[in-house]
N, C-alpha and C. Protein backbone atom coordinates (compact mmCIF):
# COMPACT_ATOMS: atom_id res chain seq x y z
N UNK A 1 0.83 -1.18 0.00
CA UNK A 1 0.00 0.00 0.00
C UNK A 1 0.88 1.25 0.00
N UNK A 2 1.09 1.60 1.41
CA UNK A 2 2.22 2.62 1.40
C UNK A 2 2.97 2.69 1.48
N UNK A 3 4.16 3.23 0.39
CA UNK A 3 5.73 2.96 0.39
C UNK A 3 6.25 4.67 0.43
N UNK A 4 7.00 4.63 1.59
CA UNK A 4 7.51 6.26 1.37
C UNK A 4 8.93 5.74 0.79
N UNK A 5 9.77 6.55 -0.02
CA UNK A 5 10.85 6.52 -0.22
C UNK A 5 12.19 6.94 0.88
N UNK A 6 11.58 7.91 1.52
CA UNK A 6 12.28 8.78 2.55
C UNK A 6 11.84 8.73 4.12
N UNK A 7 11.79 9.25 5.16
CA UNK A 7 10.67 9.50 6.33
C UNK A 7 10.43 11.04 6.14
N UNK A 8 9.23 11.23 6.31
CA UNK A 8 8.67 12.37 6.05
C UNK A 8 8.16 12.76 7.49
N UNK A 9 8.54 13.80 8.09
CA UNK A 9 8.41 14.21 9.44
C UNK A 9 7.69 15.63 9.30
N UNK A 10 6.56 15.85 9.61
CA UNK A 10 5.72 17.04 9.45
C UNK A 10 5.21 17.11 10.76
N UNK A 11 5.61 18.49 11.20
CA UNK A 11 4.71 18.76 12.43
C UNK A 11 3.05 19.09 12.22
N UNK A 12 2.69 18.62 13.02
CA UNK A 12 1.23 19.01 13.07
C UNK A 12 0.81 20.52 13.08
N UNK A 13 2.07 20.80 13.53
CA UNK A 13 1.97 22.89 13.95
C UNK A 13 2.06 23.47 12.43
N UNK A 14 2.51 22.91 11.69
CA UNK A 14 2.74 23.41 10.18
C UNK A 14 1.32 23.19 9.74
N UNK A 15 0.31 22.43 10.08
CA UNK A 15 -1.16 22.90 9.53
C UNK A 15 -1.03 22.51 7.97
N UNK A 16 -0.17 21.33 7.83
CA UNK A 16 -0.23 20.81 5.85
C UNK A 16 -1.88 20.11 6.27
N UNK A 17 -2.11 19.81 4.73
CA UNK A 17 -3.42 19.60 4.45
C UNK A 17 -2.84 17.80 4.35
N UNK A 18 -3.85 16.70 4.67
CA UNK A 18 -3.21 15.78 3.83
C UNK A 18 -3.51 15.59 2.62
N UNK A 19 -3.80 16.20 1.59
CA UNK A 19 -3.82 16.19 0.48
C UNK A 19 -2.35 16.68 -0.16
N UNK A 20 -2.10 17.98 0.52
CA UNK A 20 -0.66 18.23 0.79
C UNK A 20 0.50 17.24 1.13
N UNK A 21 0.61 16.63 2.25
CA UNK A 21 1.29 15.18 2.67
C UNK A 21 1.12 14.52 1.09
N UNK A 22 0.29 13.95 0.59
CA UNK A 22 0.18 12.75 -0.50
C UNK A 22 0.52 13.30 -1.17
N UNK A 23 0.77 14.40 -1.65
CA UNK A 23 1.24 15.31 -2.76
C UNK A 23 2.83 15.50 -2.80
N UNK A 24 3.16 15.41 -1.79
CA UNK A 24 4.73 15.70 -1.45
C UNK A 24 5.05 14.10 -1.58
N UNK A 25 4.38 13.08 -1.23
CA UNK A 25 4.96 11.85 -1.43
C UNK A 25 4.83 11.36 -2.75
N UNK A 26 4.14 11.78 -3.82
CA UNK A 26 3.50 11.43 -5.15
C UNK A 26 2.69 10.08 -4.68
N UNK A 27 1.66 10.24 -4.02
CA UNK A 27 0.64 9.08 -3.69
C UNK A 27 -0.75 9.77 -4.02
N UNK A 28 -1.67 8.91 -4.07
CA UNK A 28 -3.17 9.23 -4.43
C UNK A 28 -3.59 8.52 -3.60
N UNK A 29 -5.03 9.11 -3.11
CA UNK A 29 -5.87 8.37 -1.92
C UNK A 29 -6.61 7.34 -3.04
N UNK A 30 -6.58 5.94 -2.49
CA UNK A 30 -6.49 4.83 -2.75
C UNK A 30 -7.91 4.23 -1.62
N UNK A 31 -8.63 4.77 -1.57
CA UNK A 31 -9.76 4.06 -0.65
C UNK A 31 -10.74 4.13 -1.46
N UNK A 32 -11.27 5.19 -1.85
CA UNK A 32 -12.51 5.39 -2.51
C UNK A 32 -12.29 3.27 -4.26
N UNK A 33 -10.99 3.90 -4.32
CA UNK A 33 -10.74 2.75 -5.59
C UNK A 33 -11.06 1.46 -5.16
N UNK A 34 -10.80 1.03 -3.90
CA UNK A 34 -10.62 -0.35 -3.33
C UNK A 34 -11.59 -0.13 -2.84
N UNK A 35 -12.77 0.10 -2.17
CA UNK A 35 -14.18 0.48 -2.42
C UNK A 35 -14.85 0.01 -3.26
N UNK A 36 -14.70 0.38 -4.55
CA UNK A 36 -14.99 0.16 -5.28
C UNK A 36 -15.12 -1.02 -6.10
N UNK A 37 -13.49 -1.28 -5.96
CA UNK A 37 -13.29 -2.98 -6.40
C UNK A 37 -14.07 -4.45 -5.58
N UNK A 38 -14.03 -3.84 -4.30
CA UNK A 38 -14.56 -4.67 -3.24
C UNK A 38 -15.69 -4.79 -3.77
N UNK A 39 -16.46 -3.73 -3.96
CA UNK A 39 -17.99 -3.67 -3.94
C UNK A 39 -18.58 -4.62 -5.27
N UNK A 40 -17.78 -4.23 -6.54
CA UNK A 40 -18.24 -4.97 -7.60
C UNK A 40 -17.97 -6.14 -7.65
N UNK A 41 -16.75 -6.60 -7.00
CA UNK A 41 -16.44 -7.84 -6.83
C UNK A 41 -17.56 -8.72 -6.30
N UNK A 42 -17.99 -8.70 -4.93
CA UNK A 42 -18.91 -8.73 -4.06
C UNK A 42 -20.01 -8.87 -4.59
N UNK A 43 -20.05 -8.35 -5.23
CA UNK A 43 -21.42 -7.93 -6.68
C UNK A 43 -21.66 -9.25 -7.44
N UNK A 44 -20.52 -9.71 -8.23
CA UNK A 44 -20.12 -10.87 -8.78
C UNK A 44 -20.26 -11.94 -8.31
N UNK A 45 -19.45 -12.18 -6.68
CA UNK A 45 -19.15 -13.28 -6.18
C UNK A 45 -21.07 -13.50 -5.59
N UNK A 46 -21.70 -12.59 -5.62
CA UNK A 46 -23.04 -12.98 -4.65
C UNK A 46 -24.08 -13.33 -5.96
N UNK A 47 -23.97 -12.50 -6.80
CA UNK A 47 -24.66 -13.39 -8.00
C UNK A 47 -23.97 -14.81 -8.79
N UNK A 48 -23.23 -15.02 -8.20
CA UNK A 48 -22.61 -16.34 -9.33
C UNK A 48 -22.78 -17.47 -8.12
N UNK A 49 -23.33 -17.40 -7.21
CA UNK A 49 -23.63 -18.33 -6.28
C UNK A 49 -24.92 -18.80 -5.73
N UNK A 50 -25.05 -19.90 -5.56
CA UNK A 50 -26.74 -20.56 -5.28
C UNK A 50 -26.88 -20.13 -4.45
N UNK A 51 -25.90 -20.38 -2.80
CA UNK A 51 -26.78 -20.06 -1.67
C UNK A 51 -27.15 -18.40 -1.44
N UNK A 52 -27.10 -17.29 -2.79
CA UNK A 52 -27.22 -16.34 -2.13
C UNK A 52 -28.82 -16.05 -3.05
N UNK A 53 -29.70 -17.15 -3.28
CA UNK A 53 -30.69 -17.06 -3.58
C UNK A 53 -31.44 -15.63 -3.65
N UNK A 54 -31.86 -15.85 -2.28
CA UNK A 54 -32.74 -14.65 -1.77
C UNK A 54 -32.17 -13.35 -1.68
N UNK A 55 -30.84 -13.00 -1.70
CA UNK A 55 -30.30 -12.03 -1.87
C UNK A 55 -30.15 -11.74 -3.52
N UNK A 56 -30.49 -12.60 -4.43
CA UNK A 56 -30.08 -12.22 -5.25
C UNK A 56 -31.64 -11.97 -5.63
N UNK A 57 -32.81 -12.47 -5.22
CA UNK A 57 -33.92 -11.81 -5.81
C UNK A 57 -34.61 -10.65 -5.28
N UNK A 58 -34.21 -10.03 -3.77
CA UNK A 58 -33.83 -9.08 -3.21
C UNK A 58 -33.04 -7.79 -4.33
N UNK A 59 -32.42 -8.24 -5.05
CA UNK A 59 -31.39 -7.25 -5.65
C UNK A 59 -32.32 -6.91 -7.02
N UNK A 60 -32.72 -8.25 -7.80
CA UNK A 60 -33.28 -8.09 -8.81
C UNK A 60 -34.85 -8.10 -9.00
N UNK A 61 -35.20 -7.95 -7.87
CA UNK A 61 -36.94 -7.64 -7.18
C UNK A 61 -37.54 -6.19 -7.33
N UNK A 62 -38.32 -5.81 -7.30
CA UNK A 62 -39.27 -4.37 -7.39
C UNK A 62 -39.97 -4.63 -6.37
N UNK A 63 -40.24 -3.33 -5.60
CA UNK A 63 -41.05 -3.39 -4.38
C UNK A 63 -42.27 -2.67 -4.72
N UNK A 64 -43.56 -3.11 -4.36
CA UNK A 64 -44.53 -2.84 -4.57
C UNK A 64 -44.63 -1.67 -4.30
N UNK A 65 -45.73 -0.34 -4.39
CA UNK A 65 -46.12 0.78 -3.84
C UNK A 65 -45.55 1.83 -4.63
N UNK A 66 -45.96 3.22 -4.22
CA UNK A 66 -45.51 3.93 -4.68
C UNK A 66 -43.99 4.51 -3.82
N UNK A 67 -43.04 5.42 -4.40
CA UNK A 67 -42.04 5.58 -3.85
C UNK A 67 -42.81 7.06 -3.19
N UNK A 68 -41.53 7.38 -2.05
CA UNK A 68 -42.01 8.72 -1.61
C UNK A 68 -41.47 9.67 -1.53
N UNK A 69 -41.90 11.15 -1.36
CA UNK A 69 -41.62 12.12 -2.18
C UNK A 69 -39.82 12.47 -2.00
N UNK A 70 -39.18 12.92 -2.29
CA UNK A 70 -38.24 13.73 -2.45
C UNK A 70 -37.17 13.12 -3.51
N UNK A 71 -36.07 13.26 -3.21
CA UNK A 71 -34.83 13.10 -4.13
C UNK A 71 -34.21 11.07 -3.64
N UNK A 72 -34.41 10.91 -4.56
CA UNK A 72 -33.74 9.61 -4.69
C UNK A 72 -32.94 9.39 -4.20
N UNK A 73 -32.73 8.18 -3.14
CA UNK A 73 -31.30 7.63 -2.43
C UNK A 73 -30.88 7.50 -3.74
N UNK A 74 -28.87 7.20 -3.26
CA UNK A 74 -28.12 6.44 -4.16
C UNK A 74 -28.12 4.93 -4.10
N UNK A 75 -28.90 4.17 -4.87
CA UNK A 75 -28.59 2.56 -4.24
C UNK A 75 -27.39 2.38 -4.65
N UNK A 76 -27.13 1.05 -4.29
CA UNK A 76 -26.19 0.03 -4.43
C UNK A 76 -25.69 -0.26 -5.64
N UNK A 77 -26.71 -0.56 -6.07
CA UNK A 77 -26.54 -0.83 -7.32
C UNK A 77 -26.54 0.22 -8.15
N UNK A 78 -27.25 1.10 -8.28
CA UNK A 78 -26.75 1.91 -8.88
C UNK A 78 -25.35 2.66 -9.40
N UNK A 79 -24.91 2.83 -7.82
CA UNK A 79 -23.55 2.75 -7.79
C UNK A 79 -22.65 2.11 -8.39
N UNK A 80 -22.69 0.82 -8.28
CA UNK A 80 -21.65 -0.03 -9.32
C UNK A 80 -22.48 0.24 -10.60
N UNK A 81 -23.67 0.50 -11.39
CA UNK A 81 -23.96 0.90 -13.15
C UNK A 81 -22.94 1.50 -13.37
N UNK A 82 -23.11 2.86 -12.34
CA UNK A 82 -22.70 4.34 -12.32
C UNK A 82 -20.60 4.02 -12.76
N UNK A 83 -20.10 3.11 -11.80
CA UNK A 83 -18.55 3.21 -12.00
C UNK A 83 -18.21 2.48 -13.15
N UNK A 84 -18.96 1.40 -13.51
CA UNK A 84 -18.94 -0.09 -14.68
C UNK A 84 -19.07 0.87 -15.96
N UNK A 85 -20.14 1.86 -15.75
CA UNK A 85 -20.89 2.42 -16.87
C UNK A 85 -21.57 1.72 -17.89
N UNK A 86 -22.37 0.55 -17.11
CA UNK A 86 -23.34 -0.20 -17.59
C UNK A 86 -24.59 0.30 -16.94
N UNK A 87 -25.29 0.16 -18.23
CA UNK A 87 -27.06 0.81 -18.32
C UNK A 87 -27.71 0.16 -17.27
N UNK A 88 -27.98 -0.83 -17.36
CA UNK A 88 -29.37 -1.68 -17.52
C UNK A 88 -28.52 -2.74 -15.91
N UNK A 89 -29.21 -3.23 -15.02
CA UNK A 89 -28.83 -3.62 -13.99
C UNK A 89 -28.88 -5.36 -14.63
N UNK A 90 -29.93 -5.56 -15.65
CA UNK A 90 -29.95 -7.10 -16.50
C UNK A 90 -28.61 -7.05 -17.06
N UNK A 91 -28.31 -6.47 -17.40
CA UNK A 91 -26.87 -6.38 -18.07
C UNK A 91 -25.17 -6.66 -17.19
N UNK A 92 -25.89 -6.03 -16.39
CA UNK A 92 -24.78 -6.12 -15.33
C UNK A 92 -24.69 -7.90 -14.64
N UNK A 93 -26.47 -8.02 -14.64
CA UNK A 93 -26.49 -9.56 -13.68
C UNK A 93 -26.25 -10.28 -15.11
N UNK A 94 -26.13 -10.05 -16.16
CA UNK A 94 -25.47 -11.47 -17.20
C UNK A 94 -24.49 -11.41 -17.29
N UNK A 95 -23.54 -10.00 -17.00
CA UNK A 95 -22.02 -10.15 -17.12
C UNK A 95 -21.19 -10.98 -15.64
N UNK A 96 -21.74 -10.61 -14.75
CA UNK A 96 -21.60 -11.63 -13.37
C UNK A 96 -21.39 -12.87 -13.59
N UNK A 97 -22.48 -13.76 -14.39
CA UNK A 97 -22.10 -14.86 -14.22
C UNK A 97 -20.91 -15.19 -14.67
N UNK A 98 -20.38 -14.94 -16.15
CA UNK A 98 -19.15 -15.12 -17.03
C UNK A 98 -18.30 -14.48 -15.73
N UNK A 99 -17.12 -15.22 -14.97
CA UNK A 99 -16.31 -14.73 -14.37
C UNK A 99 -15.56 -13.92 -14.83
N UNK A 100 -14.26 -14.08 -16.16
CA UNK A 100 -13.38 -13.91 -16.47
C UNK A 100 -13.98 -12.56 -17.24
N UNK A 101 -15.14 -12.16 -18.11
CA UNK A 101 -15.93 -10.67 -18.31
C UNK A 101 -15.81 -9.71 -17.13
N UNK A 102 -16.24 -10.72 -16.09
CA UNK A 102 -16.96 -9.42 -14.52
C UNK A 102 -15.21 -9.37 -13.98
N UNK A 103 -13.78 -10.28 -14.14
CA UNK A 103 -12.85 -9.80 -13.69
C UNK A 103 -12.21 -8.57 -14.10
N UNK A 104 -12.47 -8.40 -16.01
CA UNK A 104 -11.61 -7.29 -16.74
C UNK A 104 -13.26 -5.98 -16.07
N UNK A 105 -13.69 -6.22 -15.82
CA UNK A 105 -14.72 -4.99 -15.45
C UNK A 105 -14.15 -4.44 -14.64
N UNK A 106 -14.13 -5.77 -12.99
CA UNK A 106 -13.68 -4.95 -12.04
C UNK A 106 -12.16 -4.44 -12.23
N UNK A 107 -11.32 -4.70 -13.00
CA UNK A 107 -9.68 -4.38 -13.42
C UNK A 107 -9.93 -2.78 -13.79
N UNK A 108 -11.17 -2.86 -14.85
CA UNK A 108 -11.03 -1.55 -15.18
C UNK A 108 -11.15 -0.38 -14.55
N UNK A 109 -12.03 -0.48 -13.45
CA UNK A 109 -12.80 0.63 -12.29
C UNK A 109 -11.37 1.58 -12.25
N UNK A 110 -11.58 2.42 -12.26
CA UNK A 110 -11.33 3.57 -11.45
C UNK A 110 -12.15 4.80 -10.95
């Protein structure tokens, strides 16, 4: 994960930003990415498996009623369309099964 080249000793009294810190080390915050990978992975591994039945018709289910008023959560799923930049959530659950498709997906995320 993190490799400094040097030791980097910053007082706290100097008030750097850590965006500043990662900047002086040439590093990028690396969480939001592995997040990400986790999540689609996860995505994959729970649709390509029997016992996650009910979770998987949970995922690919519609809930009766009307929705209510305001601004739309972000789901889950959505989220992984949104990073994959796949449309259609059917699309997404046929690329799941094919492992070696849903691996170069999750490779690609950033």
């Amino acid at each position: 994960m993190w490799t400094f080249r040097r030791m980097l000793a910053i007082s706290w009294l100097l008030k750097v930003s850590n965006e500043e810190v990662l900047r002086r080390v040439n590093q990028r915050r690396e969480l939001l990415h592995t997040i990400k990978i986790r999540k689609v992975a996860y995505l994959g591994h729970v649709l390509r498996h029997e016992r996650y039945e009910l979770l998987q018709l949970i995922m690919m289910g519609k809930v009766a009623g009307r929705r209510g008023a305001g601004r739309r959560k972000k789901s889950w799923l959505r989220n992984i369309r949104e990073w994959t930049g796949i449309a259609s959530a059917a699309e997404l659950f046929r690329l799941a099964k094919d492992r070696q498709e849903f691996t170069k997906l999750t490779a690609n995320l950033r």
